[in-house]
N, C-alpha and C. Protein backbone atom coordinates (compact mmCIF):
# COMPACT_ATOMS: atom_id res chain seq x y z
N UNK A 1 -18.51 26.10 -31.93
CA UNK A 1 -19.04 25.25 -30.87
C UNK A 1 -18.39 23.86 -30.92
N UNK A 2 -18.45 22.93 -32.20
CA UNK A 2 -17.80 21.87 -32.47
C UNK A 2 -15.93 21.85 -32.48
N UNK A 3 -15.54 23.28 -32.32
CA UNK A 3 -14.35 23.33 -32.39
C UNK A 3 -13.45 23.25 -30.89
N UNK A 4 -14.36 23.92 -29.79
CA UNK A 4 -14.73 23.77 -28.52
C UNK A 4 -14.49 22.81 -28.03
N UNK A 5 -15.36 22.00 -28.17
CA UNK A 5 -15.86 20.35 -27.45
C UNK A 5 -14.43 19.90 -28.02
N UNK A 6 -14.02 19.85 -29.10
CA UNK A 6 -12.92 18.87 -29.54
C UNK A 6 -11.14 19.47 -28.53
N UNK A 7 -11.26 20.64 -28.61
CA UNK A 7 -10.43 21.44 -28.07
C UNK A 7 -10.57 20.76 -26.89
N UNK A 8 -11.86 21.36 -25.84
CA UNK A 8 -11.65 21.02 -24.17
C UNK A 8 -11.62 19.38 -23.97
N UNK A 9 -12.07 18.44 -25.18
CA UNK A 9 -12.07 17.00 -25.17
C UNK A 9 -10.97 16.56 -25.09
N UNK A 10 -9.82 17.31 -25.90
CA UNK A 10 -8.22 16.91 -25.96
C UNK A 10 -7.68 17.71 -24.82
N UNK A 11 -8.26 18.61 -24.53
CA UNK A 11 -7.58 19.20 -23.14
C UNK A 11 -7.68 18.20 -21.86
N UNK A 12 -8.62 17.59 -22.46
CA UNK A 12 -8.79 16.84 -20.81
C UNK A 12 -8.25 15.44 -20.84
N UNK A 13 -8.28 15.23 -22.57
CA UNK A 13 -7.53 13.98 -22.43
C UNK A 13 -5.81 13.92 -21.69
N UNK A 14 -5.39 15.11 -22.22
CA UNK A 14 -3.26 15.08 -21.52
C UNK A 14 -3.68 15.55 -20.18
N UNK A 15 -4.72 16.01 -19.40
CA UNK A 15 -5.00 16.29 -18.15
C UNK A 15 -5.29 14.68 -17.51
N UNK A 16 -6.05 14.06 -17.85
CA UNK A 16 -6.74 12.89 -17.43
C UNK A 16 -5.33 11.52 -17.81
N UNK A 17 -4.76 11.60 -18.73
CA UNK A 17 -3.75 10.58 -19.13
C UNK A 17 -2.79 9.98 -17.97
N UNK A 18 -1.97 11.53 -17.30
CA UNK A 18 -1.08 11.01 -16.27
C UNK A 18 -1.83 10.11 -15.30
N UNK A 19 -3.28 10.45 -14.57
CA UNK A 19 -3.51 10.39 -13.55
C UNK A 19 -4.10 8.27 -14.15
N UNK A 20 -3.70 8.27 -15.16
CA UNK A 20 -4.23 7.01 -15.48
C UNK A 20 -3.08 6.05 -15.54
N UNK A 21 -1.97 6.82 -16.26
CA UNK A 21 -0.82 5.80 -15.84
C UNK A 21 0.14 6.02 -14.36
N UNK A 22 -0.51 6.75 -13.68
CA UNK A 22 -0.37 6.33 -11.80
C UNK A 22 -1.28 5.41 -11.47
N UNK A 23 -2.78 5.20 -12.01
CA UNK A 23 -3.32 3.55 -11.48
C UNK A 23 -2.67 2.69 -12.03
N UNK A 24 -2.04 2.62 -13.11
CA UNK A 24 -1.34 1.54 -13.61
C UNK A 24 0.19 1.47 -13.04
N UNK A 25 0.86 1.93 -12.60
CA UNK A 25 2.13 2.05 -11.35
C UNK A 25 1.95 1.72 -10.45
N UNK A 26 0.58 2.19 -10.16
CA UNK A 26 0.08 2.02 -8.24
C UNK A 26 -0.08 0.59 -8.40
N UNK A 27 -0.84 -0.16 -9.12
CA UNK A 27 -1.19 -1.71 -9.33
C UNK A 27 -0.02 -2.77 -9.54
N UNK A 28 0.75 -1.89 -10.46
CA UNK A 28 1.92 -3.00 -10.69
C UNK A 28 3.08 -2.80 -8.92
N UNK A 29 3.06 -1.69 -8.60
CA UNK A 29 3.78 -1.94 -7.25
C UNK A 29 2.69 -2.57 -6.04
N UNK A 30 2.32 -2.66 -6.12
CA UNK A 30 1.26 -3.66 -5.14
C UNK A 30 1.38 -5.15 -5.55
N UNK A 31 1.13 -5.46 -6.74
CA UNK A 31 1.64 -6.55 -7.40
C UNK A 31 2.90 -7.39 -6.56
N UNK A 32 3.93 -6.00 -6.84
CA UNK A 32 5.33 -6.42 -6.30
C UNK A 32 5.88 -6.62 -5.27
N UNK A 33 5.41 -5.64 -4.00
CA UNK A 33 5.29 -5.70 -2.70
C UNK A 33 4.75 -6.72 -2.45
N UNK A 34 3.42 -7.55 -3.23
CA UNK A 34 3.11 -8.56 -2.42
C UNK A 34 4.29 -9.71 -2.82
N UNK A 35 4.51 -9.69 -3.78
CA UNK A 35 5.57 -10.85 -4.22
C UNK A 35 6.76 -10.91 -3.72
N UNK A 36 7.08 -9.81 -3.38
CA UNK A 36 8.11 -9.27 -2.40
C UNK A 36 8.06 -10.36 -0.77
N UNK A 37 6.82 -9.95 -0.23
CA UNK A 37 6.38 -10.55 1.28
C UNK A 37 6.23 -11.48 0.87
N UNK A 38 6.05 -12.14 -0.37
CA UNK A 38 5.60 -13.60 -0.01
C UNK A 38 7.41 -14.32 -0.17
N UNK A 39 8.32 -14.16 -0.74
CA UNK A 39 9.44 -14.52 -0.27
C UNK A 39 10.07 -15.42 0.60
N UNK A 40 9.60 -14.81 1.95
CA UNK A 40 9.82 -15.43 2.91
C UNK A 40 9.06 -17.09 3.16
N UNK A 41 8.06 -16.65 3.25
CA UNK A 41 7.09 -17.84 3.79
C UNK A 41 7.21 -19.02 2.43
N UNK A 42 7.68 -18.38 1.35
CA UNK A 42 8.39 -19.57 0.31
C UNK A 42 9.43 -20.07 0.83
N UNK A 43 10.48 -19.26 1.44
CA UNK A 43 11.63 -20.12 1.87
C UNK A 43 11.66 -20.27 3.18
N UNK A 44 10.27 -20.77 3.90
CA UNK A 44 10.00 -21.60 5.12
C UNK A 44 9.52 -20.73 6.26
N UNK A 45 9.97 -19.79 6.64
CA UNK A 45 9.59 -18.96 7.25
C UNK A 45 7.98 -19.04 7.86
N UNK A 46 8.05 -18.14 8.77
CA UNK A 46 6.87 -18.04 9.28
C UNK A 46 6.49 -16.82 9.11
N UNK A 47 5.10 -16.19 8.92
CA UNK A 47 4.67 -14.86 8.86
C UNK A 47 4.87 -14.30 10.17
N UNK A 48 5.47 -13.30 10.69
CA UNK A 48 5.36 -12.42 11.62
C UNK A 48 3.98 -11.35 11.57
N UNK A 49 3.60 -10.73 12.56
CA UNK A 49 2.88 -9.94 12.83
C UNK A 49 3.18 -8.90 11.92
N UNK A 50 4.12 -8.34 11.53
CA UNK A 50 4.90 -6.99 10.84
C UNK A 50 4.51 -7.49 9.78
N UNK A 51 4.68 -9.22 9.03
CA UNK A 51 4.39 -9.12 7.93
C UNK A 51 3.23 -8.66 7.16
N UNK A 52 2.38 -9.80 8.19
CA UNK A 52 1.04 -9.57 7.96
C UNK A 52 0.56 -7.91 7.77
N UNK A 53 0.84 -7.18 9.16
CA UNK A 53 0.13 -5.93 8.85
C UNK A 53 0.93 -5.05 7.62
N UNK A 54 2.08 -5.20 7.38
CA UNK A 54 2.68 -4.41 6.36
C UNK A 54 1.91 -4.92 5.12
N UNK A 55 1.51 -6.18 4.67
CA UNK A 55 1.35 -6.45 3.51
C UNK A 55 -0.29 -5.94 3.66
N UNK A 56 -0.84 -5.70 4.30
CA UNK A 56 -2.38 -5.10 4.49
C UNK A 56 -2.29 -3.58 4.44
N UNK A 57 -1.28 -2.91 5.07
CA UNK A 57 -1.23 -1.53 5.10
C UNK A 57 -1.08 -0.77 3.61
N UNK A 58 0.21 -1.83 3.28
CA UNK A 58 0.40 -1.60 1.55
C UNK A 58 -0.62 -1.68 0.93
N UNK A 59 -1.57 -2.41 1.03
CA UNK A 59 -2.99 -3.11 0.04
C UNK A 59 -3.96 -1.54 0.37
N UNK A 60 -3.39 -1.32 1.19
CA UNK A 60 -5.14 -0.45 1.76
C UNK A 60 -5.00 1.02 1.13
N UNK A 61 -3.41 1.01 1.19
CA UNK A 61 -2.87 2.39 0.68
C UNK A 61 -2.77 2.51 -0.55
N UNK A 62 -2.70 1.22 -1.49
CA UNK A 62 -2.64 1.52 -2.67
C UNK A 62 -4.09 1.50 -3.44
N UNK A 63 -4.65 1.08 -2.67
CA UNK A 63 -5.93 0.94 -3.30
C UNK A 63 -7.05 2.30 -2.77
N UNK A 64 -6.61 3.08 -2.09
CA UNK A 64 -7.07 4.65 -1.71
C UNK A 64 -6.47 5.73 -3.30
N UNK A 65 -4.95 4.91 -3.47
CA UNK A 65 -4.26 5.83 -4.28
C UNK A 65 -4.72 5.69 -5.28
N UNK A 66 -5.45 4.37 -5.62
CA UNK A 66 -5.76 4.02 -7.16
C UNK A 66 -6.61 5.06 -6.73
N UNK A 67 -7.99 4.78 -6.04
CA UNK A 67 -8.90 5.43 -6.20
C UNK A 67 -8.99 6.38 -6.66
N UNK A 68 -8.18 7.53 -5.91
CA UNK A 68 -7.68 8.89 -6.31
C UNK A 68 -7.21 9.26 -7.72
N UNK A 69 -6.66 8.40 -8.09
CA UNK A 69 -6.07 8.46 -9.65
C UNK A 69 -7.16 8.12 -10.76
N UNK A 70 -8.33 7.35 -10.11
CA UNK A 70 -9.14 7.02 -10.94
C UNK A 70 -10.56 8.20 -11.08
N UNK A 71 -10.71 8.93 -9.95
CA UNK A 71 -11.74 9.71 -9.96
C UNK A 71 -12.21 10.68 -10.81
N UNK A 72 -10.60 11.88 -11.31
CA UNK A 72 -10.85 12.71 -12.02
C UNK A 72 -11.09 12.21 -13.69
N UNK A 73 -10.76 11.27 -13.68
CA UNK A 73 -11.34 10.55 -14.91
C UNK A 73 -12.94 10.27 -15.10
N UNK A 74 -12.90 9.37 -14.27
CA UNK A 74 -14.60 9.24 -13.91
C UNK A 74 -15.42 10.47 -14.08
N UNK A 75 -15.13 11.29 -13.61
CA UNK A 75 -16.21 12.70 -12.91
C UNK A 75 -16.08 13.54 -14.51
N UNK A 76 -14.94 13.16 -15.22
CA UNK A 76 -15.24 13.94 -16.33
C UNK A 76 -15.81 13.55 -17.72
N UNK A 77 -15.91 12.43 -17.08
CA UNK A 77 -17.01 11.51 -18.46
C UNK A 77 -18.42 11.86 -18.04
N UNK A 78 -18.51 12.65 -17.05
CA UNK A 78 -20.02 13.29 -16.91
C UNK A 78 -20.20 14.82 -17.24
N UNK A 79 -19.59 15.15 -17.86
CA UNK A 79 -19.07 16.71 -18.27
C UNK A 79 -19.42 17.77 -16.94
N UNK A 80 -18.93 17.34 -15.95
CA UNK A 80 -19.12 17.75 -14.83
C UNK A 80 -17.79 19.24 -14.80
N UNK A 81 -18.33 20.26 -14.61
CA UNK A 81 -17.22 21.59 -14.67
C UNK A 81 -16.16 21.27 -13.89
N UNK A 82 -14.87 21.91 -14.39
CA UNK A 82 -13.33 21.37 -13.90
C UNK A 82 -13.36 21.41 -12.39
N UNK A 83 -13.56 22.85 -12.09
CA UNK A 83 -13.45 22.73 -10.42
C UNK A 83 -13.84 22.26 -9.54
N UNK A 84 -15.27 21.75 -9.87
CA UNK A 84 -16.10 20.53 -9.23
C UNK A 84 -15.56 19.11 -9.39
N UNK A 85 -14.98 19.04 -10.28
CA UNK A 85 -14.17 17.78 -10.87
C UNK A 85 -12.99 17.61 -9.63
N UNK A 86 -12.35 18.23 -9.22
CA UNK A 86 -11.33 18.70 -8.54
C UNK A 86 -11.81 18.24 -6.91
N UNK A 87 -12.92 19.30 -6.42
CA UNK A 87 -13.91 19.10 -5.64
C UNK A 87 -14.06 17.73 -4.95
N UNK A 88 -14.69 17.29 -6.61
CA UNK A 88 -14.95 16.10 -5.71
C UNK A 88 -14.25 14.92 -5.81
N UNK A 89 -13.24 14.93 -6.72
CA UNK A 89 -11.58 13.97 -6.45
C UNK A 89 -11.31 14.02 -5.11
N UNK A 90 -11.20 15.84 -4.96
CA UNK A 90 -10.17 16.03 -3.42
C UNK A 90 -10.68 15.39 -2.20
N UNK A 91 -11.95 15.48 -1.97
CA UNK A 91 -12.23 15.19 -0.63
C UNK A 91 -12.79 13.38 -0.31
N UNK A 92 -13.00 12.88 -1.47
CA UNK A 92 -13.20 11.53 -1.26
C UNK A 92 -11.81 11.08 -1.21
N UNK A 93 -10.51 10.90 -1.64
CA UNK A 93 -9.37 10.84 -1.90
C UNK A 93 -8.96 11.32 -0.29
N UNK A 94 -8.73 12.43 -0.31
CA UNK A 94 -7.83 13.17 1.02
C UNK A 94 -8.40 12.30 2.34
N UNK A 95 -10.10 12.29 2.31
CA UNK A 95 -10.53 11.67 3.79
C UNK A 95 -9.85 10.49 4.13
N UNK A 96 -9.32 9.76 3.19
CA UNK A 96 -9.48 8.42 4.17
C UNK A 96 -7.89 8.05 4.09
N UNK A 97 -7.14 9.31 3.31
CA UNK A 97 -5.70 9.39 3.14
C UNK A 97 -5.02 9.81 4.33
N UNK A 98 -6.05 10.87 4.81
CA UNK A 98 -5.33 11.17 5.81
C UNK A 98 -5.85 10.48 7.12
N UNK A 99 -6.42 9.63 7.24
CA UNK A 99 -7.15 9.20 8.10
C UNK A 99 -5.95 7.78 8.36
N UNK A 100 -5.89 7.36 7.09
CA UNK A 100 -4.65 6.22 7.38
C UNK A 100 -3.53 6.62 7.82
N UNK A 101 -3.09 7.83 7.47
CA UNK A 101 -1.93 8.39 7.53
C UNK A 101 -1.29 8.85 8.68
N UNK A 102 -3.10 9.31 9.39
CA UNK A 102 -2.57 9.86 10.76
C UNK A 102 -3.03 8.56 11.88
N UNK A 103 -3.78 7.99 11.87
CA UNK A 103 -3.62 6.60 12.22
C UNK A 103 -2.94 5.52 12.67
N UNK A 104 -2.00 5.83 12.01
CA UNK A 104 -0.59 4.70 11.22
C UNK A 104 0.21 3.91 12.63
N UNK A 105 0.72 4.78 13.30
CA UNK A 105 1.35 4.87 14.33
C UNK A 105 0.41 4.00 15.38
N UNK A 106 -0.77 4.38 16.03
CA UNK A 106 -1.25 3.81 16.35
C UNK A 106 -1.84 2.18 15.97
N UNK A 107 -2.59 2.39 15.10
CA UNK A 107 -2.73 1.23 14.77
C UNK A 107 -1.85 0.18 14.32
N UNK A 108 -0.24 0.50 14.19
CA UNK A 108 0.48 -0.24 14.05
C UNK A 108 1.28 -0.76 15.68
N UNK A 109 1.49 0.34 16.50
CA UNK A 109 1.10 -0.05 17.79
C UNK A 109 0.10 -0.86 18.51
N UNK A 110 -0.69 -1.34 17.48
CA UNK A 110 -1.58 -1.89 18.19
C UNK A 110 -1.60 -3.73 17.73
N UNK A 111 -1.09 -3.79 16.56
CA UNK A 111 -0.55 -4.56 16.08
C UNK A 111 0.38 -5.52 15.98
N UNK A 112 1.34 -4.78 16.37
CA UNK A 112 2.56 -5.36 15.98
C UNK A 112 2.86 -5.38 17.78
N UNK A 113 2.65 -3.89 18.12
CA UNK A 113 3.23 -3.70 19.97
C UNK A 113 4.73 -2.48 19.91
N UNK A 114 4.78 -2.21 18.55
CA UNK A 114 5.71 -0.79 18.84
C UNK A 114 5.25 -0.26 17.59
N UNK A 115 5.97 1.64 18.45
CA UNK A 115 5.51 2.30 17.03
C UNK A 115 6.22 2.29 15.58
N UNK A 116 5.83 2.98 14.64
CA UNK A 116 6.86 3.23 13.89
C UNK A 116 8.43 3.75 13.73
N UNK A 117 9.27 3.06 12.95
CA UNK A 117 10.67 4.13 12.81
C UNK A 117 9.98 5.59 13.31
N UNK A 118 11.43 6.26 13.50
CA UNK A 118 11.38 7.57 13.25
C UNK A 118 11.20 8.29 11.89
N UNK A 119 12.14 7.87 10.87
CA UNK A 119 12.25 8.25 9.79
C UNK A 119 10.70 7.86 9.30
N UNK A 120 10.00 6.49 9.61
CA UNK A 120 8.69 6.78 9.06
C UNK A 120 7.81 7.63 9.59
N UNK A 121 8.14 8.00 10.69
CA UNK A 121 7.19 8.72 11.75
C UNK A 121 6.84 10.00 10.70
N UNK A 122 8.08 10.38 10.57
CA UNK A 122 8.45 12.06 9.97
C UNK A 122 8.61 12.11 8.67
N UNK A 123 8.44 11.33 7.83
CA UNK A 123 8.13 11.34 6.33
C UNK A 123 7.14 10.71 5.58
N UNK A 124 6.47 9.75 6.29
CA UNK A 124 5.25 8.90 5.71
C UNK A 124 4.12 9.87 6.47
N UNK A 125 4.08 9.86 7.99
CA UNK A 125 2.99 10.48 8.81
C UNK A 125 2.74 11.68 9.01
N UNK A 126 3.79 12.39 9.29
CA UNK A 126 3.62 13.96 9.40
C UNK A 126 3.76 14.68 7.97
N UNK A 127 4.64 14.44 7.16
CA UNK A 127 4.92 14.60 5.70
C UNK A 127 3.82 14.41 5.07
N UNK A 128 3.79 12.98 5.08
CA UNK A 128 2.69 13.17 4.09
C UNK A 128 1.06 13.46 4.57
N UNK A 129 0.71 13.32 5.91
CA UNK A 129 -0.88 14.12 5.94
C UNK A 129 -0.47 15.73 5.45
N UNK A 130 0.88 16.33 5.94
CA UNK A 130 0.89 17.43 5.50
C UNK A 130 0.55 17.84 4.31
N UNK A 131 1.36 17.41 2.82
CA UNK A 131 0.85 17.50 1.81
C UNK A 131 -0.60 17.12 1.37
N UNK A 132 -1.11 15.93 2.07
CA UNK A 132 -2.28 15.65 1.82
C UNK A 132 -3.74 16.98 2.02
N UNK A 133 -3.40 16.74 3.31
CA UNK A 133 -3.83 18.31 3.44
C UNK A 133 -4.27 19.48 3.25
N UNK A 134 -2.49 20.09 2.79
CA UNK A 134 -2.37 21.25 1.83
C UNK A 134 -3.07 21.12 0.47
N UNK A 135 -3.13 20.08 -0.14
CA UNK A 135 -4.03 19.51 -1.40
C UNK A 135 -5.24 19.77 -1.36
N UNK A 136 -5.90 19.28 -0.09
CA UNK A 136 -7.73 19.43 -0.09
C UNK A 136 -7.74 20.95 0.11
N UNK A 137 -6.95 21.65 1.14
CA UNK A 137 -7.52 22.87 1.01
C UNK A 137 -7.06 23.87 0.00
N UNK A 138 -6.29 23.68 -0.87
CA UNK A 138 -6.10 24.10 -2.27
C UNK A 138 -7.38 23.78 -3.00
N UNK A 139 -7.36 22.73 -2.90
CA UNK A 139 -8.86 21.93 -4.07
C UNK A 139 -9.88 22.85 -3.81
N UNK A 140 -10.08 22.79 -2.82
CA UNK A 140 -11.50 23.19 -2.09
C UNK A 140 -12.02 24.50 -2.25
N UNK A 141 -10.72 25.56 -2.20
CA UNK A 141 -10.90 26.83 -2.67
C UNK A 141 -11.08 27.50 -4.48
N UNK A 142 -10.66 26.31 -5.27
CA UNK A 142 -11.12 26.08 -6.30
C UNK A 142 -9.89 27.47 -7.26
N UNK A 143 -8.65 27.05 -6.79
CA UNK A 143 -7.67 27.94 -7.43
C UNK A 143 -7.39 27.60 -8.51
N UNK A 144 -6.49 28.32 -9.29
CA UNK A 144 -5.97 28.04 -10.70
C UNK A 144 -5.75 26.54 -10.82
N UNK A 145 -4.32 26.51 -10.34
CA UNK A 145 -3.65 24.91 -10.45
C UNK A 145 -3.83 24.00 -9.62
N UNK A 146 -5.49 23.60 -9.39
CA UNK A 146 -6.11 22.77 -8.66
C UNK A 146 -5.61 20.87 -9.34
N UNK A 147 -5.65 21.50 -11.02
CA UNK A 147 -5.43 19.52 -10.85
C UNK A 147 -4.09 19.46 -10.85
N UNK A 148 -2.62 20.30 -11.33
CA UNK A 148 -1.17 20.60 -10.94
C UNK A 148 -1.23 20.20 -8.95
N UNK A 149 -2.18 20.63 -8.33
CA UNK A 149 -2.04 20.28 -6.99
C UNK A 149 -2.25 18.74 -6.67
N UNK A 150 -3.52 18.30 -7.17
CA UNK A 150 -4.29 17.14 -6.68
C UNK A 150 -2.96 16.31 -7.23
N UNK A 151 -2.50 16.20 -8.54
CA UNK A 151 -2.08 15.02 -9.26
C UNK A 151 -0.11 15.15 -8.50
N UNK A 152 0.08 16.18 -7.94
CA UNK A 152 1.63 16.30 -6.90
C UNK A 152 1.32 15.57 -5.57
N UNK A 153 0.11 15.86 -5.09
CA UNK A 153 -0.39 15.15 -3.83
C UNK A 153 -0.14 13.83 -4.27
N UNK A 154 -1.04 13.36 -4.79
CA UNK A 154 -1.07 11.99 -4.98
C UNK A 154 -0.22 11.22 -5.72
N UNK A 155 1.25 11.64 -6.22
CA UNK A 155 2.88 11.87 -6.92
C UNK A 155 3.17 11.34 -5.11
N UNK A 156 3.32 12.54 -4.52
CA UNK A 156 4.19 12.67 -3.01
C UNK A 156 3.62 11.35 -2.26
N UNK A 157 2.02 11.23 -1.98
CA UNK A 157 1.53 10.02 -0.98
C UNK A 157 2.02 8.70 -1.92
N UNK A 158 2.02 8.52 -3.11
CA UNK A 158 2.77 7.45 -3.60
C UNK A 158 3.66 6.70 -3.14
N UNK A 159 4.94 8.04 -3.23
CA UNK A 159 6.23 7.40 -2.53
C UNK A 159 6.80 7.48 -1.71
N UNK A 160 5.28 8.98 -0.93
CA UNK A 160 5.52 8.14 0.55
C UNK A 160 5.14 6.78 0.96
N UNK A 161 4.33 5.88 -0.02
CA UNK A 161 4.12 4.77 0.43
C UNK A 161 4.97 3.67 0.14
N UNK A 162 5.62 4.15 -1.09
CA UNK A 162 7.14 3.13 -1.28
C UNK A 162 8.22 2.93 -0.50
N UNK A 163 8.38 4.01 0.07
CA UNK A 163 9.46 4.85 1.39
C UNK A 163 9.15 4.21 2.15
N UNK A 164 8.16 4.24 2.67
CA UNK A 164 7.73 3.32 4.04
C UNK A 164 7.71 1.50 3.85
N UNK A 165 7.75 1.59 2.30
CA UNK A 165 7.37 0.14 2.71
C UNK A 165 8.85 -0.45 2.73
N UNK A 166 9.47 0.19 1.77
CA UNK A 166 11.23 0.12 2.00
C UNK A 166 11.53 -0.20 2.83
N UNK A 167 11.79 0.85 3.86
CA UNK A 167 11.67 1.04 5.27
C UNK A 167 11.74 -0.42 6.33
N UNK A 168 10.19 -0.58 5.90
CA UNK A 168 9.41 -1.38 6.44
C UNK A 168 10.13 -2.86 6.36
N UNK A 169 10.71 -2.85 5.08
CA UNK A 169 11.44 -4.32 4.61
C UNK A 169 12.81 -4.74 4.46
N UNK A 170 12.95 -3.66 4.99
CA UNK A 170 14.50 -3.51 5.68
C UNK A 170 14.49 -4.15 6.87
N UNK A 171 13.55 -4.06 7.77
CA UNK A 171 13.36 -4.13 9.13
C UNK A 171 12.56 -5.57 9.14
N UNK A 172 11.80 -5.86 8.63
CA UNK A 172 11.64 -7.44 8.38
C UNK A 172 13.08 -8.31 8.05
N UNK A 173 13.69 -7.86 6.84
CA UNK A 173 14.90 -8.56 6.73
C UNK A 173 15.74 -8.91 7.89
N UNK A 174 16.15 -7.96 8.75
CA UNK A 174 16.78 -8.11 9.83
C UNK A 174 16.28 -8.66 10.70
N UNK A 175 15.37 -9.76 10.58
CA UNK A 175 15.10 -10.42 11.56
C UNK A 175 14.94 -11.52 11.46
N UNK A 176 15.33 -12.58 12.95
CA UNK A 176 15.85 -14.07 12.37
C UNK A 176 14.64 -14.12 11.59
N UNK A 177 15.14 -15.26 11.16
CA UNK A 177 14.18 -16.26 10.34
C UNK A 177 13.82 -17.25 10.84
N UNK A 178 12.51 -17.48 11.47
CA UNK A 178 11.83 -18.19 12.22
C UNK A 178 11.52 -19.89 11.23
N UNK A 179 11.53 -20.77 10.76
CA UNK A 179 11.87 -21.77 10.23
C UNK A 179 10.51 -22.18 10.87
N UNK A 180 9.24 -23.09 9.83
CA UNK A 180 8.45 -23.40 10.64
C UNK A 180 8.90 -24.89 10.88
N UNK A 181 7.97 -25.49 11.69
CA UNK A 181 7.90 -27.03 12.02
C UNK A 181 7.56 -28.04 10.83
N UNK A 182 7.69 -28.57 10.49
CA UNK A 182 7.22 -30.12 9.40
C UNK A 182 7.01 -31.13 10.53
N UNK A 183 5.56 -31.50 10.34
CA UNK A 183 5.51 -32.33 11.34
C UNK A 183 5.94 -33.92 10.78
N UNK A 184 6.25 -34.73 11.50
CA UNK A 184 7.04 -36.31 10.98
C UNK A 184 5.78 -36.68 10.30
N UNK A 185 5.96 -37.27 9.22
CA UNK A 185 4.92 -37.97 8.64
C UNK A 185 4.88 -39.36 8.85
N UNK A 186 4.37 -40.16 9.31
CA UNK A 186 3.52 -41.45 9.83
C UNK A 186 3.01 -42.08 8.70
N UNK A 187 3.82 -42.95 7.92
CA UNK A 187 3.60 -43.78 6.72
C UNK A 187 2.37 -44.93 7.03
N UNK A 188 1.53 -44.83 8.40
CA UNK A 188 1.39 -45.96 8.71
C UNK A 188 1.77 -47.42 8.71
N UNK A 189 2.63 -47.65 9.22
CA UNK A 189 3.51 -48.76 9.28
C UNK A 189 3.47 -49.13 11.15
N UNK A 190 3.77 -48.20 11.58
CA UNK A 190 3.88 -48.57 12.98
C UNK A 190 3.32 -47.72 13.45
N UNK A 191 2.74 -47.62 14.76
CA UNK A 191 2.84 -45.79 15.56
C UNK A 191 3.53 -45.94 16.91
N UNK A 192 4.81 -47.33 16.77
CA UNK A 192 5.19 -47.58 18.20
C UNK A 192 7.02 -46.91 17.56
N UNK A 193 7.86 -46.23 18.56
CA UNK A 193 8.77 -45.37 18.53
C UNK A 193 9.82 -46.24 18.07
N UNK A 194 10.63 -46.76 16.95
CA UNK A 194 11.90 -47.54 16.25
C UNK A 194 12.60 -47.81 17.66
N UNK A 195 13.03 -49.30 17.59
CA UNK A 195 14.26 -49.20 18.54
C UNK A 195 15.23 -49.34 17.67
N UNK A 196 16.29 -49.29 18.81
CA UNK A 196 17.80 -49.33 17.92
C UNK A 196 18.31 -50.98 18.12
N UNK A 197 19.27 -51.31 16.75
CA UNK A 197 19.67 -52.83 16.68
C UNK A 197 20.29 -52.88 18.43
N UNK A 198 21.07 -52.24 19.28
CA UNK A 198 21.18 -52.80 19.90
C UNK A 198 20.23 -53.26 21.18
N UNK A 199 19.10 -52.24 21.13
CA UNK A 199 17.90 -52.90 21.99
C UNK A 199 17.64 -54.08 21.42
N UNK A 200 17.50 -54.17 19.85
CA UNK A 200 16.72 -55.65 19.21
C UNK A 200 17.55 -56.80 19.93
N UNK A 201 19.21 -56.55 19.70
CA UNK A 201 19.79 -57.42 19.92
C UNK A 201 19.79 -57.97 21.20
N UNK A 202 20.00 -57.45 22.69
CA UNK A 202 19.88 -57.52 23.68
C UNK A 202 17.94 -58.13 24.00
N UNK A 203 17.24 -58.24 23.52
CA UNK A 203 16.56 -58.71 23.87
C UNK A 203 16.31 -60.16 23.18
N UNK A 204 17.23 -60.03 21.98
CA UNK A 204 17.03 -61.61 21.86
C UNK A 204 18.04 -62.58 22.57
């Protein structure tokens, strides 16, 4: 019995390990992407619309992915049986994955005022709800290589989210660089407009 528990305890630890150093990847590239966008608006720039929503889209996606990476951990510190474990990773995870995913287009149309690339169209949106997908209804049926499925899903929506943001910052780059305004600063001294020596002179 005690030989058991220690057995399925270490089984679950090299099961549970990967999915822990993908929250720790997922965090440090979010990290970077933002440090990435902030770039610009350091060297004067103005935020565009694209920026803004890209650096929110990134935030929203990585923080679904943590989630996902963090669940099957969670659920098994309650000695909750594997396939239920699986269960209920898959469908809190998948809903709101694919919900962004298929979304995307639109709401970035709605945003910005055009849709996505093509290439993101067909590898972030259709690609990846596909796999996403194929994942829950694997999970759900409670097959052999349910966490081999969940932990490839959430491998693939990863970098589909790196891909896109690539993508994404390629297409920011190429665009002027909007320079903001500095407004004149007013030492208080005068608030009447400098003339030039030869107005001074001519009027004396």
């Amino acid at each position: 019995m005690v030989f058991d528990v220690l057995r399925r305890s270490k089984t679950w630890k090299l099961k549970v390990q990967p999915f822990c150093t993908q929250a720790g990847l997922m965090i440090t590239f979010a990290g970077f992407s933002a440090l990435l966008l902030a770039l610009r608006p350091l060297a004067g720039a103005r935020l565009s619309l694209l920026d803004r929503y890209l650096a929110k889209t990134v935030m929203t996606h990585i923080f679904v992915l943590t989630a996902g990476a963090l669940l099957p951990a969670l659920f098994a510190l309650f000695d909750i049986q594997e396939t239920w474990i699986w269960r209920g990773s898959g469908v809190p995870f998948a809903l709101p994955m694919l919900y962004l995913q298929v979304t995307y287009p639109r709401r970035r149309r709605k945003v910005v005022g055009e849709g996505p690339p093509p290439a993101i169209f067909a590898v972030f949106v259709v690609f990846g709800s596909a796999v996403t997908l194929a994942m829950l209804g694997y999970v759900l049926q409670g097959l052999q290589y349910s966490a081999a499925a969940y932990i490839t899903a959430l491998t693939i929506d990863f970098f589909m989210v790196i891909f896109g943001f690539v993508v994404a910052l390629d297409v920011i780059m190429q665009q002027p660089m909007e320079v903001s305004e500095r407004p004149t600063v007013n030492h208080g001294f005068d608030d009447r407009p400098s003339e030039s020596l030869s107005e001074i002179s001519s009027k004396q």
